[in-house]
C-alpha atoms as a PDB file:
ATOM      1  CA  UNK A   1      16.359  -2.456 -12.910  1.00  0.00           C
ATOM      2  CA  UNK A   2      14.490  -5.594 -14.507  1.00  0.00           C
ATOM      3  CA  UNK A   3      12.472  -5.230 -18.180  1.00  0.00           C
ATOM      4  CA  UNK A   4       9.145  -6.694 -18.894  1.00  0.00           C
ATOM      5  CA  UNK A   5       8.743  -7.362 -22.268  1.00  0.00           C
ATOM      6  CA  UNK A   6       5.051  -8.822 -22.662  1.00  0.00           C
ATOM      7  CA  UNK A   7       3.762  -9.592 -26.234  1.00  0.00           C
ATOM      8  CA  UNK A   8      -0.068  -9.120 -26.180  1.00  0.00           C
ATOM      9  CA  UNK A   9      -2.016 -10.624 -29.188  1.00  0.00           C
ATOM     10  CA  UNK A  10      -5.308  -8.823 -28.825  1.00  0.00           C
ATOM     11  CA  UNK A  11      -8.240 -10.413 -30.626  1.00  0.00           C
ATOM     12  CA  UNK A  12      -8.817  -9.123 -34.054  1.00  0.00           C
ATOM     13  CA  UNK A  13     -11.214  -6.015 -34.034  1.00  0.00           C
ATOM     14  CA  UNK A  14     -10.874  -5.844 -30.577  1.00  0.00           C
ATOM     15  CA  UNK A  15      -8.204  -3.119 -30.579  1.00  0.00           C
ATOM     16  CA  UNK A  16      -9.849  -0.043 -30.256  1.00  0.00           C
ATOM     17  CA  UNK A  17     -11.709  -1.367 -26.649  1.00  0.00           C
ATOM     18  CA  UNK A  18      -8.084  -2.869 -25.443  1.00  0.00           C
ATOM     19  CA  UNK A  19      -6.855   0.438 -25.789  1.00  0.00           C
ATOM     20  CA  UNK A  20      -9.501   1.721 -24.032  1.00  0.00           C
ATOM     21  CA  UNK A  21      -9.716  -0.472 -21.022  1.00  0.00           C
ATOM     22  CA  UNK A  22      -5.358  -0.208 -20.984  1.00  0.00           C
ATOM     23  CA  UNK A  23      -6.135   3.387 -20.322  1.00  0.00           C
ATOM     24  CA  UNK A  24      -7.987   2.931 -17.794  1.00  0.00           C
ATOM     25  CA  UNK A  25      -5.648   0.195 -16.067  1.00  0.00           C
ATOM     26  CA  UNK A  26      -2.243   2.124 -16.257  1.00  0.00           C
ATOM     27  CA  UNK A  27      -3.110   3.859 -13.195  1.00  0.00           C
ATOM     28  CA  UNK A  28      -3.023   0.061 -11.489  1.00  0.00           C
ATOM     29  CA  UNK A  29       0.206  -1.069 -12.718  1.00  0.00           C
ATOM     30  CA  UNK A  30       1.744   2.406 -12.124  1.00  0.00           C
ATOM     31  CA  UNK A  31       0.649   2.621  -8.708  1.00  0.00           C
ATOM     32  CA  UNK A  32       2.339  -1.109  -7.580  1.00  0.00           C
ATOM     33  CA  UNK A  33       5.243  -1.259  -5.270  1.00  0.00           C
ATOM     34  CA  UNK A  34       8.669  -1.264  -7.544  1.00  0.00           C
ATOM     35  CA  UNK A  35       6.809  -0.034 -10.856  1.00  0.00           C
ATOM     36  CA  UNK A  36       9.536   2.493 -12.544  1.00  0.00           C
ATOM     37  CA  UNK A  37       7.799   3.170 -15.551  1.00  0.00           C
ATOM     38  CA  UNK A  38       5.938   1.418 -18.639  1.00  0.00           C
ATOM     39  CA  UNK A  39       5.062   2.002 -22.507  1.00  0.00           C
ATOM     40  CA  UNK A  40       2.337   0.058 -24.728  1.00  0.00           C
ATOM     41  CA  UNK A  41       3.253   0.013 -28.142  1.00  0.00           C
ATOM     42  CA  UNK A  42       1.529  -1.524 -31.470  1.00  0.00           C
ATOM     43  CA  UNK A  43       3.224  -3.184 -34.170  1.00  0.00           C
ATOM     44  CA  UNK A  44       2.769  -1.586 -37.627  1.00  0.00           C
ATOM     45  CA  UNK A  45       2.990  -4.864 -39.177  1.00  0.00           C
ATOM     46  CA  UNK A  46       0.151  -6.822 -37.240  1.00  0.00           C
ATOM     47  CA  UNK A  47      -1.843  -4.128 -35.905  1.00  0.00           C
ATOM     48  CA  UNK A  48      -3.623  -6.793 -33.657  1.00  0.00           C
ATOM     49  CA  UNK A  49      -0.086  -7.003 -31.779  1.00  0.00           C
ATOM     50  CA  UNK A  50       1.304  -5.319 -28.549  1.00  0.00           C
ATOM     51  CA  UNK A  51       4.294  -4.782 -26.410  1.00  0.00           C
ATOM     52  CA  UNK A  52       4.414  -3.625 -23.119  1.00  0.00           C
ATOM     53  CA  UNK A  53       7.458  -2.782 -21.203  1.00  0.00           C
ATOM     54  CA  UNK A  54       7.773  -1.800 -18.082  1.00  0.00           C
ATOM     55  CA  UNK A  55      10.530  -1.105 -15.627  1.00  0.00           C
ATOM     56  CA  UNK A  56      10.546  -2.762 -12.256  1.00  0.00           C
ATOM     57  CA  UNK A  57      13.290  -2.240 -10.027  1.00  0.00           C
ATOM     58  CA  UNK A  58      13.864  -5.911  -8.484  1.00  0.00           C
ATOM     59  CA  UNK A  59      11.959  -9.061 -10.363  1.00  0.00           C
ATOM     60  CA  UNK A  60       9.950  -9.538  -7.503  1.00  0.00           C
ATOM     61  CA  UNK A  61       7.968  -6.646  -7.571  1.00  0.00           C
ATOM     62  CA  UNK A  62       6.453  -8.342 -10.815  1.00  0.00           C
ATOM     63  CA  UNK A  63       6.177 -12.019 -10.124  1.00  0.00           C
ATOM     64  CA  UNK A  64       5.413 -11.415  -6.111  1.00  0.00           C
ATOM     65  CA  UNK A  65       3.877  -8.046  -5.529  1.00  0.00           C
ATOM     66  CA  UNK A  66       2.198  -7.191  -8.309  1.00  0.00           C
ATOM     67  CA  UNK A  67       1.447 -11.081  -9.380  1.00  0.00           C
ATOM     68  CA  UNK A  68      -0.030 -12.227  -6.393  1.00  0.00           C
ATOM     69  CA  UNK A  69      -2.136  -8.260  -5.239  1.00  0.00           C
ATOM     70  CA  UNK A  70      -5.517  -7.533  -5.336  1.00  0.00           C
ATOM     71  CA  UNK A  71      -4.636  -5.184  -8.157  1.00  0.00           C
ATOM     72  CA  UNK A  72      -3.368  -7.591 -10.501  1.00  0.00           C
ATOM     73  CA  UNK A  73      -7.173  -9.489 -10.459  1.00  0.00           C
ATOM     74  CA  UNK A  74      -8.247  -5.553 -11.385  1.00  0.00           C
ATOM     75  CA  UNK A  75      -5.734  -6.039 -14.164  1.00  0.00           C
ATOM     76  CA  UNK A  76      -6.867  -9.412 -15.510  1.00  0.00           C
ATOM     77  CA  UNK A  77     -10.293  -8.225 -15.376  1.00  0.00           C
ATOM     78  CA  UNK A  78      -9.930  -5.644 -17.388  1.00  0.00           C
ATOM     79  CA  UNK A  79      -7.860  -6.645 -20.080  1.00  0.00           C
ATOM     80  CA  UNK A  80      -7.053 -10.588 -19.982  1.00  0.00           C
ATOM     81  CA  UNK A  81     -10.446 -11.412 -22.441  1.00  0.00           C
ATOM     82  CA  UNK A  82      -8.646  -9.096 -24.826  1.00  0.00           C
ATOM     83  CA  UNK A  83      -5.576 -11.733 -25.357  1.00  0.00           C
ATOM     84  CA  UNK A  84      -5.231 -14.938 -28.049  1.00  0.00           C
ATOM     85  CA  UNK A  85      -3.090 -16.210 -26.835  1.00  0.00           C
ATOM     86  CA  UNK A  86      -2.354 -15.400 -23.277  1.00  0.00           C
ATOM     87  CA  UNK A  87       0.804 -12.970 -23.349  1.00  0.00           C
ATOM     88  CA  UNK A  88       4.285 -14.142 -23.351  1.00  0.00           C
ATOM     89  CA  UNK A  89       6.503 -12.510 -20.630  1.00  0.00           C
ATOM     90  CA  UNK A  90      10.144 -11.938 -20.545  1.00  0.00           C
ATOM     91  CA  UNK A  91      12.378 -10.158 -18.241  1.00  0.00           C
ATOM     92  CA  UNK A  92      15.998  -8.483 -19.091  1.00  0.00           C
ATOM     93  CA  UNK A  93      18.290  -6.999 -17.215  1.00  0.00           C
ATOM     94  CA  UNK A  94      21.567  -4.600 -18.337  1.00  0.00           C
ATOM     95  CA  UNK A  95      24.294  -6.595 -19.341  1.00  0.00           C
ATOM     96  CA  UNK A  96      27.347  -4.843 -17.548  1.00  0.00           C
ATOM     97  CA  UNK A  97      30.705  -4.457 -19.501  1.00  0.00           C
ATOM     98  CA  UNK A  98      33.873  -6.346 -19.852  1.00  0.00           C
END
């Protein structure tokens, strides 16, 4: 299992309508090939501030599949104007005992 981490810095005053349009676009990401599960969160501290995370099960079905579909341009459409700066991605995976 691989962890997205995206930080999303939604314009200020612009929260509300991100919200809004996220709604709408969960059923995109949720419906992609390797998609496991995801959660948007807000920061109390800058309330202009996002995380998502969501669970893929290889790191392909991210930077491939979901990257490089048809539903991804769905996704930027809907929600990339909200962003400054563009998001910063990450991806963990479980760090296995010694």
């Amino acid at each position: 299992m691989i962890l997205e981490i995206a930080t999303l810095d939604v314009i200020p005053g612009r929260e509300a309508d991100f919200e809004q349009d996220f709604a709408t676009a969960e059923s995109i990401i949720g419906s992609m090939k390797g998609h496991i599960s995801h959660q948007l969160k807000r920061c109390l501290e800058k309330p202009s501030r996002y995380i998502l995370l969501v669970e893929w099960e290889r790191l392909e079905d991210h930077t491939e599949g979901f990257r490089n579909s048809p539903e991804y341009q769905q996704w930027r459409k809907l929600l990339h104007h909200y962003y400054d700066p563009a998001p910063q991605v990450a991806h963990y995976h479980d760090v296995e005992p010694n």
